[in-house]
Protein backbone atom coordinates (compact mmCIF):
# COMPACT_ATOMS: atom_id res chain seq x y z
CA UNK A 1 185.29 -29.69 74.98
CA UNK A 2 189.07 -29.27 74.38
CA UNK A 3 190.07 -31.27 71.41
CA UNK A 4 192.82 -32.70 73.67
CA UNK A 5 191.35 -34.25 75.17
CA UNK A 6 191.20 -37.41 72.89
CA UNK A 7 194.54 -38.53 74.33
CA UNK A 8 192.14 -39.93 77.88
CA UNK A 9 190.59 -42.22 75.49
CA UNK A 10 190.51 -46.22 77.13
CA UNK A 11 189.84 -49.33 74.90
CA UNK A 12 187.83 -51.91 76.01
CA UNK A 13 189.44 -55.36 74.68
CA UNK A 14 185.85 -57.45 74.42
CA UNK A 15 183.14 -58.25 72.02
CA UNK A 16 180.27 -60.30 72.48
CA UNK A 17 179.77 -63.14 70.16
CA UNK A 18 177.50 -63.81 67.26
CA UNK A 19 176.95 -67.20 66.09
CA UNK A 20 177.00 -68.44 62.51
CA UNK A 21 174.95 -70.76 60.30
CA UNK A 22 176.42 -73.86 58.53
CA UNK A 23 174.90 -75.55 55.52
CA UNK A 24 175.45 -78.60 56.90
CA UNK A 25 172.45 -81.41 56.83
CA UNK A 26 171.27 -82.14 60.06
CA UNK A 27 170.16 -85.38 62.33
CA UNK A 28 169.78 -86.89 65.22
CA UNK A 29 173.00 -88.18 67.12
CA UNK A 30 174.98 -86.18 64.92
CA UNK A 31 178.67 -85.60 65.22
CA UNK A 32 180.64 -83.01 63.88
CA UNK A 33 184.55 -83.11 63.73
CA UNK A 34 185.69 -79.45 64.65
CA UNK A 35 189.47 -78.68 65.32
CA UNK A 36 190.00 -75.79 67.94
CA UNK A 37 192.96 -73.97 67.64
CA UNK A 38 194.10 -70.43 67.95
CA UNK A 39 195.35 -68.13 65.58
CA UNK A 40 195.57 -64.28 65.86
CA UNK A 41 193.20 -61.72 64.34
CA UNK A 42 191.03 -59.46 65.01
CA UNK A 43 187.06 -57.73 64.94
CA UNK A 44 183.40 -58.96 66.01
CA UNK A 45 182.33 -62.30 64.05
CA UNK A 46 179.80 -61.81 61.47
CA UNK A 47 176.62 -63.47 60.63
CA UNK A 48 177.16 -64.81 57.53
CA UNK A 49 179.12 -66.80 55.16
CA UNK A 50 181.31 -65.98 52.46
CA UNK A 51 182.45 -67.81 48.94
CA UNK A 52 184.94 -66.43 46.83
CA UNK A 53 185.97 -68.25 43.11
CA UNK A 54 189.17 -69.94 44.79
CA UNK A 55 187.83 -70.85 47.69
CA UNK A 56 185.13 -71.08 50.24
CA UNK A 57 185.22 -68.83 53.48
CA UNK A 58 183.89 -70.18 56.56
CA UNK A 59 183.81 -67.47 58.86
CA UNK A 60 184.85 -63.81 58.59
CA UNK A 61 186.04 -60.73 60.81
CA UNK A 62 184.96 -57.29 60.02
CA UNK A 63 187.52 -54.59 60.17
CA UNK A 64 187.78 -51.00 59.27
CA UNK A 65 190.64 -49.23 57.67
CA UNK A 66 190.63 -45.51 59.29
CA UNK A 67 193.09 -42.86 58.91
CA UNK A 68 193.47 -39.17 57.66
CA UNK A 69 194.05 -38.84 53.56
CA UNK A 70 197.24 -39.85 52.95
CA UNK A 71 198.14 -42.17 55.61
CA UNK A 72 198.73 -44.83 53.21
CA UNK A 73 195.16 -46.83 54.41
CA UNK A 74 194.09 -47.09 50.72
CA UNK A 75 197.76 -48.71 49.79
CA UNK A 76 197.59 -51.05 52.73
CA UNK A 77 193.94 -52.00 51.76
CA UNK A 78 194.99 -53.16 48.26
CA UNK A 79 198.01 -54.67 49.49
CA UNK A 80 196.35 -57.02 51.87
CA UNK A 81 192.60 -57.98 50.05
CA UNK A 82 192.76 -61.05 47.46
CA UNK A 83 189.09 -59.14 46.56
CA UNK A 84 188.55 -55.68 45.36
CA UNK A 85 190.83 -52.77 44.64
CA UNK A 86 190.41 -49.19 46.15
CA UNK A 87 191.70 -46.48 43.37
CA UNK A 88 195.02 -45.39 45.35
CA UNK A 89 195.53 -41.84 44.29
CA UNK A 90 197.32 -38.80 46.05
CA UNK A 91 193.68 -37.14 46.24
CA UNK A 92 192.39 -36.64 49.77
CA UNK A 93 188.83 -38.41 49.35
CA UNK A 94 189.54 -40.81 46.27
CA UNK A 95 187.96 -43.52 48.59
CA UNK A 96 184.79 -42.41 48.22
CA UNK A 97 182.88 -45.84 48.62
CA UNK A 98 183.86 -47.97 51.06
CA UNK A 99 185.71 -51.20 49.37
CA UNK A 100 184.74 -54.35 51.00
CA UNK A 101 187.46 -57.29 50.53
CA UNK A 102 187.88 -61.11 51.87
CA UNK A 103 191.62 -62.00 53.28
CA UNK A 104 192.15 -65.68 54.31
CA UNK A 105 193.33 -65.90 57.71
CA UNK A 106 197.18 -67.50 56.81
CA UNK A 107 197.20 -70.90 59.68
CA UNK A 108 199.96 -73.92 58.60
CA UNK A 109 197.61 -76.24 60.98
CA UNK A 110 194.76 -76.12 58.76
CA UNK A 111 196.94 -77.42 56.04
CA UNK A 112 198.14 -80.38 57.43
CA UNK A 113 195.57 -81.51 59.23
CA UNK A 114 193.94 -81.19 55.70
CA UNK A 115 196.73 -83.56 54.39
CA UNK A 116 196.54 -85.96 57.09
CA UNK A 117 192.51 -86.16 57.13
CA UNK A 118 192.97 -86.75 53.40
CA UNK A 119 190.38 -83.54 53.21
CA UNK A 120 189.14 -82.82 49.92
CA UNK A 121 189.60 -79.17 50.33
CA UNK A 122 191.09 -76.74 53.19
CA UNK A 123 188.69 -73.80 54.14
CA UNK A 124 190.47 -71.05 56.10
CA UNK A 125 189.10 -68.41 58.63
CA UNK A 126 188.80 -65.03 57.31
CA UNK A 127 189.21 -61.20 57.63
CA UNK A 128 186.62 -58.86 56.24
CA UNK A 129 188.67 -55.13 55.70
CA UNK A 130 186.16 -52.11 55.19
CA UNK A 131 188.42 -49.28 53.37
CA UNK A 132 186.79 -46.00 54.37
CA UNK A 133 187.09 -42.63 52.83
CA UNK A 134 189.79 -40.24 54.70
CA UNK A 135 188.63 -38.41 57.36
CA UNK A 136 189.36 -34.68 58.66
CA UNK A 137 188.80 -32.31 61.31
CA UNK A 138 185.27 -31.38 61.21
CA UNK A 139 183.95 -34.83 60.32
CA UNK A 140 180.77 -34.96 62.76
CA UNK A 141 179.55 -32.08 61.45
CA UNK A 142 180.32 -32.76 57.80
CA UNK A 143 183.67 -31.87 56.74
CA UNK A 144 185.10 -33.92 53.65
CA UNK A 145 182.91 -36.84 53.47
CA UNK A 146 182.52 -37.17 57.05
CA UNK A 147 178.71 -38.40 57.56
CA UNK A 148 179.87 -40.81 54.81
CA UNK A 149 182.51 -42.29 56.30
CA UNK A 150 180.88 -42.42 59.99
CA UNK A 151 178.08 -44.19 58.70
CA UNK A 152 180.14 -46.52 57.00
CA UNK A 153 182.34 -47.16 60.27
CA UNK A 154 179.35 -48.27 62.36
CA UNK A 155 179.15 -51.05 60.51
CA UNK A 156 182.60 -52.52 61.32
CA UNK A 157 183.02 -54.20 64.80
CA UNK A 158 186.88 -52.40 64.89
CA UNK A 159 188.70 -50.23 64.03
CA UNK A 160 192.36 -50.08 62.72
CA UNK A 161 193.62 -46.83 62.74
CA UNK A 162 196.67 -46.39 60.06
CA UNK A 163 198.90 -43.16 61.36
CA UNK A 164 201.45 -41.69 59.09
CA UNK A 165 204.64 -42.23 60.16
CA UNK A 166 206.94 -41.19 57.34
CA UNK A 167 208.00 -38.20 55.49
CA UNK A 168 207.70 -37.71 51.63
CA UNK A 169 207.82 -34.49 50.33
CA UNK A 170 205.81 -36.23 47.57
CA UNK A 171 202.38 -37.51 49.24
CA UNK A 172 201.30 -33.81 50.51
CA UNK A 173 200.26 -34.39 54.26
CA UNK A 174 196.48 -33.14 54.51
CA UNK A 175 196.93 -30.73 57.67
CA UNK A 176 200.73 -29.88 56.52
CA UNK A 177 202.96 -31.91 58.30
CA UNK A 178 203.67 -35.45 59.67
CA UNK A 179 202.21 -35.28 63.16
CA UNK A 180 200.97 -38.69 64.74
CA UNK A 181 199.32 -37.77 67.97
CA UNK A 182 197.75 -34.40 66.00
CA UNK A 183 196.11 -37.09 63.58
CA UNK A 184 195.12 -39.66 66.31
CA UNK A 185 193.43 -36.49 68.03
CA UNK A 186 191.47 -35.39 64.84
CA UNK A 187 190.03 -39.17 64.49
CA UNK A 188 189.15 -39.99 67.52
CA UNK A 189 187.35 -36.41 69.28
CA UNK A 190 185.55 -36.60 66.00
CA UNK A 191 184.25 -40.05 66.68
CA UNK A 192 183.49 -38.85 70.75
CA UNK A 193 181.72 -35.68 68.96
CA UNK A 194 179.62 -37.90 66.54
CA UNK A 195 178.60 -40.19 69.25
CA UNK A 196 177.85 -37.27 71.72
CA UNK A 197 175.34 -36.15 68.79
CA UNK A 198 174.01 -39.60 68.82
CA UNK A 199 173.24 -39.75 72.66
CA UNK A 200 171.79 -36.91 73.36
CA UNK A 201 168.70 -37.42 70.45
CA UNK A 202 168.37 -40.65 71.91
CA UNK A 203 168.04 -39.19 75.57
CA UNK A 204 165.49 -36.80 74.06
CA UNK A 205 163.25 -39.66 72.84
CA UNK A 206 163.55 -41.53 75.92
CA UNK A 207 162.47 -38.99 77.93
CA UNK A 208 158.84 -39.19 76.22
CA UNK A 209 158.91 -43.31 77.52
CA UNK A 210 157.09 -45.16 75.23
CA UNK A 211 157.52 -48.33 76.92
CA UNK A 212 154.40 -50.32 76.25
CA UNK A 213 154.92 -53.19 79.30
CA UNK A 214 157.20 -53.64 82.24
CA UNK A 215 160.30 -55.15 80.38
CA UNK A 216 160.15 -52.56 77.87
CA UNK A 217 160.41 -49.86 80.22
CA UNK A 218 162.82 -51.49 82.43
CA UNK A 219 165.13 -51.61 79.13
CA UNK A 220 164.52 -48.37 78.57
CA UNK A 221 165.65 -46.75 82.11
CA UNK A 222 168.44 -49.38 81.69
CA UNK A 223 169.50 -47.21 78.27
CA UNK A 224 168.75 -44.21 79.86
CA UNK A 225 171.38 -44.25 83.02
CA UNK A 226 173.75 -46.06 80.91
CA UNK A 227 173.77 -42.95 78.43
CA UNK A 228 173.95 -40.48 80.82
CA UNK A 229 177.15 -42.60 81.94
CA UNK A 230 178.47 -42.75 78.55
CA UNK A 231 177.93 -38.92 78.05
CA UNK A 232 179.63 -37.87 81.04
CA UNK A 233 182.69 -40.14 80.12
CA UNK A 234 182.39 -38.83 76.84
CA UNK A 235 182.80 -35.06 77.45
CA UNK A 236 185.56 -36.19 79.91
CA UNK A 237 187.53 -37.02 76.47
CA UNK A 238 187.10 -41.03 77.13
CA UNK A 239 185.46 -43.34 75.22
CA UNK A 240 182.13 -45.15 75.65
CA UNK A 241 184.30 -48.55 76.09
CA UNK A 242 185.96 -47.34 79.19
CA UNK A 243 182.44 -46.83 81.00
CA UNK A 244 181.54 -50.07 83.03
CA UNK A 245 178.35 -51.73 81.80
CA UNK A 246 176.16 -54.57 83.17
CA UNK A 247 175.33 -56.91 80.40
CA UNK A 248 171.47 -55.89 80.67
CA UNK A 249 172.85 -51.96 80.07
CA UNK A 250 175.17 -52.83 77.36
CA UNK A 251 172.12 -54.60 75.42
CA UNK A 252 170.05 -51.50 75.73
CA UNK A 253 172.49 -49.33 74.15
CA UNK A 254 174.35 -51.93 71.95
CA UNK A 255 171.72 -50.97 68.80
CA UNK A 256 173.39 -47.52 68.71
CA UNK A 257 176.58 -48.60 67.24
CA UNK A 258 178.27 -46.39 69.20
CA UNK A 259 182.00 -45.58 67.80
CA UNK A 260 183.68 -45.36 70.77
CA UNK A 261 182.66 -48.45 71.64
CA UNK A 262 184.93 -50.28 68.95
CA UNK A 263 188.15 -50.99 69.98
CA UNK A 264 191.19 -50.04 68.28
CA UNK A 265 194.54 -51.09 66.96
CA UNK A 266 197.12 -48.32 65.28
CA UNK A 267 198.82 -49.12 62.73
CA UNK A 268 202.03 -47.35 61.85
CA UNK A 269 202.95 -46.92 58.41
CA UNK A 270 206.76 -46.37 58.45
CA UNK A 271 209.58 -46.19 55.21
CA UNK A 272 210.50 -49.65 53.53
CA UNK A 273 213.52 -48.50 54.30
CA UNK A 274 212.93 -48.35 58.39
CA UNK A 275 210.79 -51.65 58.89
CA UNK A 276 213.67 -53.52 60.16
CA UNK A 277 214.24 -50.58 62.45
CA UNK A 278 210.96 -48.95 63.03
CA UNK A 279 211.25 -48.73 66.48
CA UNK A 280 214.00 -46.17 66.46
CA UNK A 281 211.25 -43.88 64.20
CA UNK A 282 210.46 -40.98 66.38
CA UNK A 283 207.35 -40.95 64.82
CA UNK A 284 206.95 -44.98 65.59
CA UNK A 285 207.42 -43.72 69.37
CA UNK A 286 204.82 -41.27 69.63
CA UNK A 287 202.32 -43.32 68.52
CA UNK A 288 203.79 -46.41 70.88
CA UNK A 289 203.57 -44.37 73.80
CA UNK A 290 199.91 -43.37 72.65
CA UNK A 291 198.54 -46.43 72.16
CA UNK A 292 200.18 -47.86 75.79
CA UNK A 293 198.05 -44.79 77.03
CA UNK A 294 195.08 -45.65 75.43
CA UNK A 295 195.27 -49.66 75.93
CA UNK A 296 195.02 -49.76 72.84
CA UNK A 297 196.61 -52.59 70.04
CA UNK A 298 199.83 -51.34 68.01
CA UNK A 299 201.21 -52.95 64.95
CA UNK A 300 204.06 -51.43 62.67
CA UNK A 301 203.84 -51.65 58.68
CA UNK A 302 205.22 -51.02 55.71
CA UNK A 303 202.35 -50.35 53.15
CA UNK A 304 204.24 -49.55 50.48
CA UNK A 305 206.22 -53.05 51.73
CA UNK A 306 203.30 -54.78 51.48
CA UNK A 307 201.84 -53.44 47.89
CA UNK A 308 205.94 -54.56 46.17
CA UNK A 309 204.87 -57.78 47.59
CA UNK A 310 201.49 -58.80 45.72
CA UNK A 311 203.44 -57.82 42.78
CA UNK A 312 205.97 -60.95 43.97
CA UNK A 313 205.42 -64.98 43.27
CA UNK A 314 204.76 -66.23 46.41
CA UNK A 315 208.31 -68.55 46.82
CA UNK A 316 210.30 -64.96 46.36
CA UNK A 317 208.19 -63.18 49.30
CA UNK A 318 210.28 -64.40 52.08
CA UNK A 319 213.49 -63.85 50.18
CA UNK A 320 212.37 -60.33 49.58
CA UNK A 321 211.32 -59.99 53.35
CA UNK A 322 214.43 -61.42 54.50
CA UNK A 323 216.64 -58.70 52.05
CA UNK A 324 214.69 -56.07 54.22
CA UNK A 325 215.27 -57.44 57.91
CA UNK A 326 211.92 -59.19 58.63
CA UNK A 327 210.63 -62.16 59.02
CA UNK A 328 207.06 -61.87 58.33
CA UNK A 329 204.33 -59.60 56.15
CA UNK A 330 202.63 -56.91 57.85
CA UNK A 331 199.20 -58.78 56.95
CA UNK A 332 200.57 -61.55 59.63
CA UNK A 333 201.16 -59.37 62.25
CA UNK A 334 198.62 -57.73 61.89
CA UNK A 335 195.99 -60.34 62.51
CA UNK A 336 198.00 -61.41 65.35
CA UNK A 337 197.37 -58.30 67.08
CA UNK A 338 193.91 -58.37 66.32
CA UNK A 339 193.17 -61.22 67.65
CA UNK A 340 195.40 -60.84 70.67
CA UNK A 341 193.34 -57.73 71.25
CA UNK A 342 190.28 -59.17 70.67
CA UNK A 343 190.88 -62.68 72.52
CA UNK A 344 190.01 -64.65 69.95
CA UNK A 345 190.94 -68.28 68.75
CA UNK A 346 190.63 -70.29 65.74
CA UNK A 347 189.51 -73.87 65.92
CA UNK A 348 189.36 -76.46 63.28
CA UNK A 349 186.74 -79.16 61.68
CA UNK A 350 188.50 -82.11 60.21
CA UNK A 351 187.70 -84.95 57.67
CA UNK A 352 187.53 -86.06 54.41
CA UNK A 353 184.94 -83.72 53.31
CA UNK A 354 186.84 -80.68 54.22
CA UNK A 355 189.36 -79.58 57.51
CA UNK A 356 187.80 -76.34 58.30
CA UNK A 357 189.13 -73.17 60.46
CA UNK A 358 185.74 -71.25 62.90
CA UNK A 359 187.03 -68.32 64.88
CA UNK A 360 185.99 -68.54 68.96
CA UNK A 361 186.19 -66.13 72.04
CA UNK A 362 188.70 -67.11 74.29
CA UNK A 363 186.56 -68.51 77.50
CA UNK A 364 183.86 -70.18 75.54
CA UNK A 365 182.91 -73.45 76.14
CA UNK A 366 182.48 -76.27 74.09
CA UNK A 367 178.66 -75.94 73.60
CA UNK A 368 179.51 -72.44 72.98
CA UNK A 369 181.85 -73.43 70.16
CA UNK A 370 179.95 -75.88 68.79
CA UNK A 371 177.40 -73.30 68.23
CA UNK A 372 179.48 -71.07 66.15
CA UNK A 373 179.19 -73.36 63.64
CA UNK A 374 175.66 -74.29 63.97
CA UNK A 375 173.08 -72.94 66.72
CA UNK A 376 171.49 -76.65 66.95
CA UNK A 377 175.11 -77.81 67.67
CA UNK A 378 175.08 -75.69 70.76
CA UNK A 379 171.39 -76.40 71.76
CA UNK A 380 171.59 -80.36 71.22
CA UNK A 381 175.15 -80.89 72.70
CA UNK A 382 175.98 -84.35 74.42
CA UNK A 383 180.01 -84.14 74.24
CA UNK A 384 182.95 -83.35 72.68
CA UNK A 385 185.46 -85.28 72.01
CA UNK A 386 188.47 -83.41 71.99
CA UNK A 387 192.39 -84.04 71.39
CA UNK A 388 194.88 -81.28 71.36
CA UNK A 389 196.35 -80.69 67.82
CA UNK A 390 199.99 -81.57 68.77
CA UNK A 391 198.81 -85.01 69.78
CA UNK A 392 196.37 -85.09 66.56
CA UNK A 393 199.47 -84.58 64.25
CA UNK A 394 201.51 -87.20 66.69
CA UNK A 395 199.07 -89.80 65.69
CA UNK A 396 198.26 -89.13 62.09
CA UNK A 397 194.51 -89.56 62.18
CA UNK A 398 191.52 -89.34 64.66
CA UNK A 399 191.32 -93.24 64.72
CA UNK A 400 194.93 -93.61 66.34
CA UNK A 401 194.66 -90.91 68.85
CA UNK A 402 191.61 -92.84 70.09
CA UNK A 403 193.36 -96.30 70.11
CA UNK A 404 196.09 -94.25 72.26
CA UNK A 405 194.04 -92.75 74.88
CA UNK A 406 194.01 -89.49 73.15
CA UNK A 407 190.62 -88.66 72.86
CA UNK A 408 188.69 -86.89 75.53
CA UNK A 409 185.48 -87.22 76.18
CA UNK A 410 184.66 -83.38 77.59
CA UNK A 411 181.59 -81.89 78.97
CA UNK A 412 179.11 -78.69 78.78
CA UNK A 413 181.41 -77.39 81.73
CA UNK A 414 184.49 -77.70 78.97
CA UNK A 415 186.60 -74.60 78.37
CA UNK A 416 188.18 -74.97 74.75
CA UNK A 417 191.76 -74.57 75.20
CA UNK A 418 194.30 -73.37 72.48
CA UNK A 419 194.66 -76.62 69.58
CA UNK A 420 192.35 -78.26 70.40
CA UNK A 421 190.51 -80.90 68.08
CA UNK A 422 187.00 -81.61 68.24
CA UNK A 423 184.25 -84.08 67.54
CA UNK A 424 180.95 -82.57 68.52
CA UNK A 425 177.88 -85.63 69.60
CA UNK A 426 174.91 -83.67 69.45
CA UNK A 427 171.06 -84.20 69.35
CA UNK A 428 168.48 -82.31 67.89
């Protein structure tokens, strides 16, 4: 297979799901007050919760920081995690754990409709980043600590992909020179190869079919053609997300984690100096026209930006942003275009307890929603009664946008819309 063949690769933009448990007491004709409103990230929603000493997470993303060594991945990592610090080091594998840290997804909403619910605390959404060791040519069979770090990516739900984009005579460039569409090759065949590998011992167990009754083997031959599928696609240079997949097929094959599957965002890591202006970087370009190509997410960063910042108080950030021609951290943007890519929304829980951010698919309904924060939410739903945030903040409190005819009552048929507010009547 011609290595070249990486530039055929297709994204798929859509990930199922998961729902997540709330410690919440529960009882009959219970309602919950849930906010829904959108803000932009990005990766699969994890099963579990998350408490830091500052503050309490309610819901995290799961991301993974990819790149060759010396991209600038481990820089960005430390920049953007409140949790954990990666040893940044001009050494091709000095990542050679992954580090695991907790961002708070940044939303203005959740703060005041903390302040006018009185809330006790705020609890934001949040973004899990996975920094992984570099990765080179020769990774699926080894190379550098490439069965390390493909292990380690299976466990994200995406990927974000930071390509060099500068030159520095300083940070030695791993194959030589600065070469974005050379280094998105080397990443992604190695993640077709590695999933090629994966297929084909899975092909040879299926073809002893151990299926012990009907459903069984019906999954089975369901895994079966969609691997062949996958394979062919896959020595064709494209991705597993670009082969089309019935629900039942994509369940069958879903415990293989395969790579390809992920989708992916690039992130190019220009020169302080040319974040105003990235997109007049040549390099900036290439990797623009790539990702277009590939349907893939693009966001443009400064690390280095980004790591002068943490060392700034916070009310001399935008000042310092502002001296360099932008309006906004990369951290922002970049779970914008996550969750753009991703089609995800945020909504909120309000009250004086706590106001309370829970990350949604686009399209989901309100039992659907309500089940994100508790699967007896979504199982016991009655209603939802639901006000858009603009008219929430008009009114000042819950109790006024009902006296005003503000408050909907909305059914199982609901689709949650974009700022939403919501009190969830359940039974269970």
């Amino acid at each position: 297979m011609a290595r070249a063949a990486c530039s055929n690769l297709v994204p798929a933009l859509s990930l199922l799901p998961k729902k997540s448990t709330s410690s919440f007491p529960l009882c009959r004709n219970h309602s919950f007050f849930t906010n829904n409103s959108q803000f932009t990230g990005f990766f699969g929603i994890a099963n579990r919760r998350f408490s830091a000493s500052s503050s309490k997470i309610s819901m995290s993303l799961k991301a993974g920081i990819v790149g060759l060594p010396n991209v600038g991945k481990s820089t960005l990592f430390n920049a953007v995690v409140e949790n954990g610090k990666a040893q940044a080091a001009n050494f091709p594998f000095c990542t050679i754990e992954p580090n695991v840290g907790i961002v708070a997804v940044p939303d203005s909403r959740l703060n005041v409709l903390s302040e006018l619910s009185k809330s006790q605390r705020a609890v934001p959404a949040s973004i899990e980043f996975v920094d992984i060791a570099g990765l080179v040519k020769g990774a699926s069979q080894g190379e550098g600590l490439g069965n390390k770090f493909l292990s380690h990516i299976r466990e994200v739900d995406s990927i974000l992909q930071v390509v060099r984009c500068f030159d520095d005579n300083d940070i030695v460039h791993v194959n030589g020179n600065v070469d974005p569409k050379s280094d998105i090759d080397v990443i992604n065949l190695e993640l077709v190869f590695s999933d090629l590998d994966q297929i084909e011992k899975r092909l040879e167990k299926l073809k002893k079919g151990k299926a012990k009754d009907s459903h069984s083997k019906l999954k089975e031959e369901a895994e079966k053609s969609a691997l062949e599928r996958i394979r062919e696609a896959l020595m064709d240079g494209k991705p597993a997300r670009s082969v089309a997949l019935t629900d039942f097929e994509k369940d069958a094959v879903n415990h293989l984690c395969l790579l390809t599957m992920k989708p992916v965002i690039y992130v190019a890591n220009v020169a302080e100096s040319e974040l105003a202006d990235a997109g007049n970087n040549p390099y900036v370009k290439e990797v623009m026209n790539l990702a277009s190509e590939l349907q893939s997410g693009l966001v443009t960063i400064s690390a280095q930006v980004e790591s002068e910042l943490t060392e700034l108080p916070l009310e001399e950030r935008n000042e310092f942003l502002k001296s360099l021609g932008v309006s906004e951290s990369g951290l922002g943007n970049l779970i914008r275009a996550t969750y753009s890519l991703l089609g995800l929304r945020t909504y909120f829980t309000s009250g004086e307890k706590e106001s309370k951010a829970w990350t949604i698919h686009a399209g989901m309904t309100a039992p659907q929603a309500a089940g994100v924060i508790h699967s007896d939410f979504e199982k016991g739903f009655i209603r939802a009664e639901t006000v858009s945030y603009d008219d929430f903040v008009a009114a000042g409190s819950l109790a006024v946008a009902r006296e005003k005819g503000l408050l909907r009552s909305e059914g199982k048929d609901y689709i949650v819309q974009e700022g939403d507010v919501m009190l969830f009547r359940f039974n269970v």
